[in-house]
Each structure stands twice: as C-alpha cells, then as structure tokens.
PDB file of N, CA and C in Angstrom:
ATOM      1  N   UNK A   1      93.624  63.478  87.242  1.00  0.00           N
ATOM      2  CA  UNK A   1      94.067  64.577  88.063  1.00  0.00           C
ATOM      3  C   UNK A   1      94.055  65.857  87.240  1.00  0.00           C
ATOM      4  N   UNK A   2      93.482  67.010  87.771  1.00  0.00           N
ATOM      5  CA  UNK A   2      93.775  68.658  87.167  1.00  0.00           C
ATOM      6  C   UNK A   2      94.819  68.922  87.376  1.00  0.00           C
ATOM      7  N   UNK A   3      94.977  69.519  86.145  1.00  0.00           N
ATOM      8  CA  UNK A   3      96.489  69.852  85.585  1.00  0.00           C
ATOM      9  C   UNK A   3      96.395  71.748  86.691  1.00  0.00           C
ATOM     10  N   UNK A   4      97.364  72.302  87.168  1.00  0.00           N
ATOM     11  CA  UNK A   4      97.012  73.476  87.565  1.00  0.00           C
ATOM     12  C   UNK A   4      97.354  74.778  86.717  1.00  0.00           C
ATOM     13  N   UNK A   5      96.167  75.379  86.551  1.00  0.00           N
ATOM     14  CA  UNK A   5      95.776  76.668  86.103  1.00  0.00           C
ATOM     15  C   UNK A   5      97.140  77.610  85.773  1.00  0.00           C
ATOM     16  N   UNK A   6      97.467  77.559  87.381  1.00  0.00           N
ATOM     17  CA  UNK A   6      98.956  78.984  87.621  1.00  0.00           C
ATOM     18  C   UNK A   6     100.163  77.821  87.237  1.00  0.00           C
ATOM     19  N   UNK A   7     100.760  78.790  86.217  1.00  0.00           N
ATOM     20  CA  UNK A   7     101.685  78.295  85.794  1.00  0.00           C
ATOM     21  C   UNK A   7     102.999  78.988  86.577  1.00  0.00           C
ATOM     22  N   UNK A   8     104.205  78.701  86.621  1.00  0.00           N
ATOM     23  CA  UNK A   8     105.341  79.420  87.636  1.00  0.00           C
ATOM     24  C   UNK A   8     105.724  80.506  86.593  1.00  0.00           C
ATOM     25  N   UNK A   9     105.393  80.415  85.386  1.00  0.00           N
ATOM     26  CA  UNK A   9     105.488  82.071  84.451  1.00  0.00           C
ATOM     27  C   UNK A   9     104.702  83.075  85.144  1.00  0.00           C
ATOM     28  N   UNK A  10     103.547  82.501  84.597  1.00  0.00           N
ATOM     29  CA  UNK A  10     102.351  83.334  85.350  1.00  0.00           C
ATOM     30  C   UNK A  10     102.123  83.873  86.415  1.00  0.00           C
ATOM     31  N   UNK A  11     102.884  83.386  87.505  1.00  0.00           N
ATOM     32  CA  UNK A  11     102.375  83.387  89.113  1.00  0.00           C
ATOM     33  C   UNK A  11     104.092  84.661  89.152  1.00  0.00           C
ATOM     34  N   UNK A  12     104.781  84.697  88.308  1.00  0.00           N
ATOM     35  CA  UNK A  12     106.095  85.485  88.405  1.00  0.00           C
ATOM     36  C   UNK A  12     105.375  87.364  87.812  1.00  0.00           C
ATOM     37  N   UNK A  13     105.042  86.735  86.711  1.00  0.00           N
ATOM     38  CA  UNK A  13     104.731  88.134  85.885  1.00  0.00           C
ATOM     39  C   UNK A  13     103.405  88.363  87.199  1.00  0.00           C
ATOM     40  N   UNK A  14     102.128  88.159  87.522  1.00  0.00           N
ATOM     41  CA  UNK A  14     102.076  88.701  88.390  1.00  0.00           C
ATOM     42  C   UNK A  14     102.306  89.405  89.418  1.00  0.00           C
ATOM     43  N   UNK A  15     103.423  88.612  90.072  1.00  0.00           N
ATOM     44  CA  UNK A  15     104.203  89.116  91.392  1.00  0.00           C
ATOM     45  C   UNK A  15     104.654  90.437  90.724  1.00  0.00           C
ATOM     46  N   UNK A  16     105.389  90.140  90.021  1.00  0.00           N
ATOM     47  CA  UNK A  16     106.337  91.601  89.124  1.00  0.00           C
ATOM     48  C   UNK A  16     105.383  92.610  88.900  1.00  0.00           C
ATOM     49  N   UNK A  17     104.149  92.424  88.678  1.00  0.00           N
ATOM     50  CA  UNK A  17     103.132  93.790  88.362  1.00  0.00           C
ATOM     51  C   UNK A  17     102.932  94.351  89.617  1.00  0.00           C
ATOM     52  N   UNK A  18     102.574  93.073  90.482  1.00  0.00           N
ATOM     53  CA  UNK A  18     101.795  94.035  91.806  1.00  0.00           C
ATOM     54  C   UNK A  18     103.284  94.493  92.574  1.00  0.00           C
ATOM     55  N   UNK A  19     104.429  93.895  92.392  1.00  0.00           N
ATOM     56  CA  UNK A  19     105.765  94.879  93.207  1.00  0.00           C
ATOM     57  C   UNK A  19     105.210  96.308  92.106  1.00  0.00           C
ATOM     58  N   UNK A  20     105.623  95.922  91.040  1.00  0.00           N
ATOM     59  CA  UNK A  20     106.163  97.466  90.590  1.00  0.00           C
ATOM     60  C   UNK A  20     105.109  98.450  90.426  1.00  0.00           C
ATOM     61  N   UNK A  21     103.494  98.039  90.794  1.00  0.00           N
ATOM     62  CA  UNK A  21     102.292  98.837  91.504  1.00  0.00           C
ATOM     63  C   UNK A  21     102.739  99.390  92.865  1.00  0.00           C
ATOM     64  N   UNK A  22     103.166  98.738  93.204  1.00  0.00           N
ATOM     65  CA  UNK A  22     102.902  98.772  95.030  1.00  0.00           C
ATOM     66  C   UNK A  22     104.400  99.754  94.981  1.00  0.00           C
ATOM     67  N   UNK A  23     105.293  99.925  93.915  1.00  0.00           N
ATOM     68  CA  UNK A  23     106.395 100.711  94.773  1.00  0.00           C
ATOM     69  C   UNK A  23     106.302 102.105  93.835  1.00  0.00           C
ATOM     70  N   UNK A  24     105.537 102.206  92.598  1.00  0.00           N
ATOM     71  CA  UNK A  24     104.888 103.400  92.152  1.00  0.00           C
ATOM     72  C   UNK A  24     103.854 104.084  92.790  1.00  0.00           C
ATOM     73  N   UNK A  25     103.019 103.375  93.820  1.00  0.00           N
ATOM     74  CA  UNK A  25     102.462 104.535  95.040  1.00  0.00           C
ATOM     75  C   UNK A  25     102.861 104.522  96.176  1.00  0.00           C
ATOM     76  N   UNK A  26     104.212 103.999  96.576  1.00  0.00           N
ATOM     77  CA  UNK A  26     105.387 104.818  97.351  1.00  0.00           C
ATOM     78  C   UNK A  26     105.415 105.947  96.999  1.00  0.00           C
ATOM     79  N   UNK A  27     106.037 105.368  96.041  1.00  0.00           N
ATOM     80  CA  UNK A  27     106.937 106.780  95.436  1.00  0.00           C
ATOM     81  C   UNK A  27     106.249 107.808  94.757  1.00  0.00           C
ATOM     82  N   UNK A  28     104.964 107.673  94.354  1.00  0.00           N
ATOM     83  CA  UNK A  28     104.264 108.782  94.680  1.00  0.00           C
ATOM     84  C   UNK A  28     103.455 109.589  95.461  1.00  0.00           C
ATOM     85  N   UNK A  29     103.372 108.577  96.853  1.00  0.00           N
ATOM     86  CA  UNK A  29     103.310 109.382  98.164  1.00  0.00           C
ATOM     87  C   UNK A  29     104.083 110.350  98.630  1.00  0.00           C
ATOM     88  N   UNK A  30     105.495 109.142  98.511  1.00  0.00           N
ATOM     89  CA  UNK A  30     106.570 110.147  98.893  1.00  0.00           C
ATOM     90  C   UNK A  30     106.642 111.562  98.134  1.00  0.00           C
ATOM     91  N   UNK A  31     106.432 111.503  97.026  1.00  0.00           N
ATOM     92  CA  UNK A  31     106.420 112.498  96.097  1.00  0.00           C
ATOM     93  C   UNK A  31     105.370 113.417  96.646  1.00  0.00           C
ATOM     94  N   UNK A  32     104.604 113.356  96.896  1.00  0.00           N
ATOM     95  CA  UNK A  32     103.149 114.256  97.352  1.00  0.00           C
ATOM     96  C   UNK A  32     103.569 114.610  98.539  1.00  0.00           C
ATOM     97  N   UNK A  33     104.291 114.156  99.796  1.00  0.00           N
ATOM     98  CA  UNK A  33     104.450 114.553 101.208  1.00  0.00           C
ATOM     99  C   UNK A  33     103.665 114.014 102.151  1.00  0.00           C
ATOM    100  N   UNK A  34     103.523 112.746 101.837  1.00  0.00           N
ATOM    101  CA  UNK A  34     102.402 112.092 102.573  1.00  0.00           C
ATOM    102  C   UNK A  34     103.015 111.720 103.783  1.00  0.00           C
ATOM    103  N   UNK A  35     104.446 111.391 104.112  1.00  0.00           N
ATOM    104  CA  UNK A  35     104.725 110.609 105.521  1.00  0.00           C
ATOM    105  C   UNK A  35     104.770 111.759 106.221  1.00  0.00           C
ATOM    106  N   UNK A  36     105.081 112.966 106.061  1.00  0.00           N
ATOM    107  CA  UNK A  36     105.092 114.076 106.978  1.00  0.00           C
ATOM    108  C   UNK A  36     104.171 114.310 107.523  1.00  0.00           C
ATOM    109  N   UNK A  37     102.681 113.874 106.521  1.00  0.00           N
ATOM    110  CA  UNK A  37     101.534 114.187 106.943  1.00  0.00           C
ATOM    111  C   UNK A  37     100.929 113.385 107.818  1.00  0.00           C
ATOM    112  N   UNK A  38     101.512 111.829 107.423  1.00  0.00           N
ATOM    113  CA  UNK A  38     101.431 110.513 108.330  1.00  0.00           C
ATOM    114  C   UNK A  38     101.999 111.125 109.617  1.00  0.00           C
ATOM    115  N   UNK A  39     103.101 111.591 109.998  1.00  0.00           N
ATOM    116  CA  UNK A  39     103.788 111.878 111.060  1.00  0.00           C
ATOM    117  C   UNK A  39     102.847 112.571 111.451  1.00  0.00           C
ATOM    118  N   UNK A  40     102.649 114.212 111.122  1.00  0.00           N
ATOM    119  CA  UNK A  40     101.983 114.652 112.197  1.00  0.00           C
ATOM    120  C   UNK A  40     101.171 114.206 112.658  1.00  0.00           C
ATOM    121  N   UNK A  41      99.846 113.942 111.812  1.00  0.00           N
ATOM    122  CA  UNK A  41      98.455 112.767 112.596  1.00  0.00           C
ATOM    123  C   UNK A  41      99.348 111.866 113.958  1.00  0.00           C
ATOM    124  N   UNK A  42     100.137 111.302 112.831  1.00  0.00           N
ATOM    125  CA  UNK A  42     100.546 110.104 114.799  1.00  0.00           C
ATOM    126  C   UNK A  42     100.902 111.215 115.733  1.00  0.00           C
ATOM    127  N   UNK A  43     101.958 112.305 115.760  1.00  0.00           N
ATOM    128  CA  UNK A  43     102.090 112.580 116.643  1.00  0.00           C
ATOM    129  C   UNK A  43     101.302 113.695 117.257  1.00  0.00           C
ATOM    130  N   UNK A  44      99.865 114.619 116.510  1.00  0.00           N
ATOM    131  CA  UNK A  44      98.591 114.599 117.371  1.00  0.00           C
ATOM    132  C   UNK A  44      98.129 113.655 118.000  1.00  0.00           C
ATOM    133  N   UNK A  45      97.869 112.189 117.891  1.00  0.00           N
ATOM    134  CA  UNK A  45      96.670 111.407 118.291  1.00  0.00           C
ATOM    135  C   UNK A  45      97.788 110.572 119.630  1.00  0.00           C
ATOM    136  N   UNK A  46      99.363 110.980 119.441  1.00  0.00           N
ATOM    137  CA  UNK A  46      99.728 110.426 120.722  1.00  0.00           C
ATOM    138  C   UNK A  46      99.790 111.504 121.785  1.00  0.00           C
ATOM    139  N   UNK A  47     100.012 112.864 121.233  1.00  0.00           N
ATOM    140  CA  UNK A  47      99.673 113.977 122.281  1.00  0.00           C
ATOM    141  C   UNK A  47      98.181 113.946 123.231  1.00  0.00           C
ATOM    142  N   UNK A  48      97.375 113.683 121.600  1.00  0.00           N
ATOM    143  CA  UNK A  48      96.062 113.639 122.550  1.00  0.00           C
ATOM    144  C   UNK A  48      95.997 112.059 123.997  1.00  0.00           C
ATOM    145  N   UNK A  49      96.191 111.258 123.709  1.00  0.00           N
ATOM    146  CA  UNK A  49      96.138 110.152 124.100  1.00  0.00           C
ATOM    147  C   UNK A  49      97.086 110.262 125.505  1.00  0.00           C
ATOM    148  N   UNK A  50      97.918 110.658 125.749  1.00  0.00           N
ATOM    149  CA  UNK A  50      98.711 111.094 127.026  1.00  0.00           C
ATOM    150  C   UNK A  50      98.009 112.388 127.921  1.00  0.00           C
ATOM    151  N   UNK A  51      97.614 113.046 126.859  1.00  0.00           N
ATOM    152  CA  UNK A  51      96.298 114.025 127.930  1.00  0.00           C
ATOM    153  C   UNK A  51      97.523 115.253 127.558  1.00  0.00           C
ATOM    154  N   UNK A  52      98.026 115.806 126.330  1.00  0.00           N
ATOM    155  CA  UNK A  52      98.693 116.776 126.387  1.00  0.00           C
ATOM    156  C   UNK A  52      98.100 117.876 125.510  1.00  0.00           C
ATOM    157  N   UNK A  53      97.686 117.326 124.099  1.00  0.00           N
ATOM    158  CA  UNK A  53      96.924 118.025 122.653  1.00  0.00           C
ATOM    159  C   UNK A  53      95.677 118.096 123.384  1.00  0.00           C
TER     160      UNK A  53
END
C-alpha cells in the first residue's frame, strides 16, 4: 500500500498560506475602495435591468 504524500503538517501550513493570501487581498481591496466600486457597478446594471439607467 502507498504511504500518502500530504502529510496533516503539510496540508495545515498550506491552508494557513492560502487564508493569510486570501485575507491580504481583502484587505487590500478594501484599502484601494474596491466595494464602493463593486457597489456602484451592481447598482448601474440593476438600474439598467429594470429599464431605469
């Protein structure tokens, strides 16, 4: 039988890189003003979509 590759160290320190990737471009979205910018787009494309924009 193969012994498996991912060890439960390994498969941890992973997880831990891609969280603390994934919440350093939050937070530098947030930092840049990106959900405001997210917001307006949605709320053009639902104006347009009701027949108002």
């Amino acid at each position: 039988m193969k012994q498996c590759v991912f060890t439960a160290k390994r498969i941890a320190v992973v997880r831990a890189a891609v969280f603390v990737a994934a919440v350093s471009m939050i937070v530098f979205g947030v930092h840049r003003g990106e959900p405001f910018a997210v917001l307006q787009k949605a709320i053009r494309i639902c104006l347009e979509c009701i027949g108002i924009g």
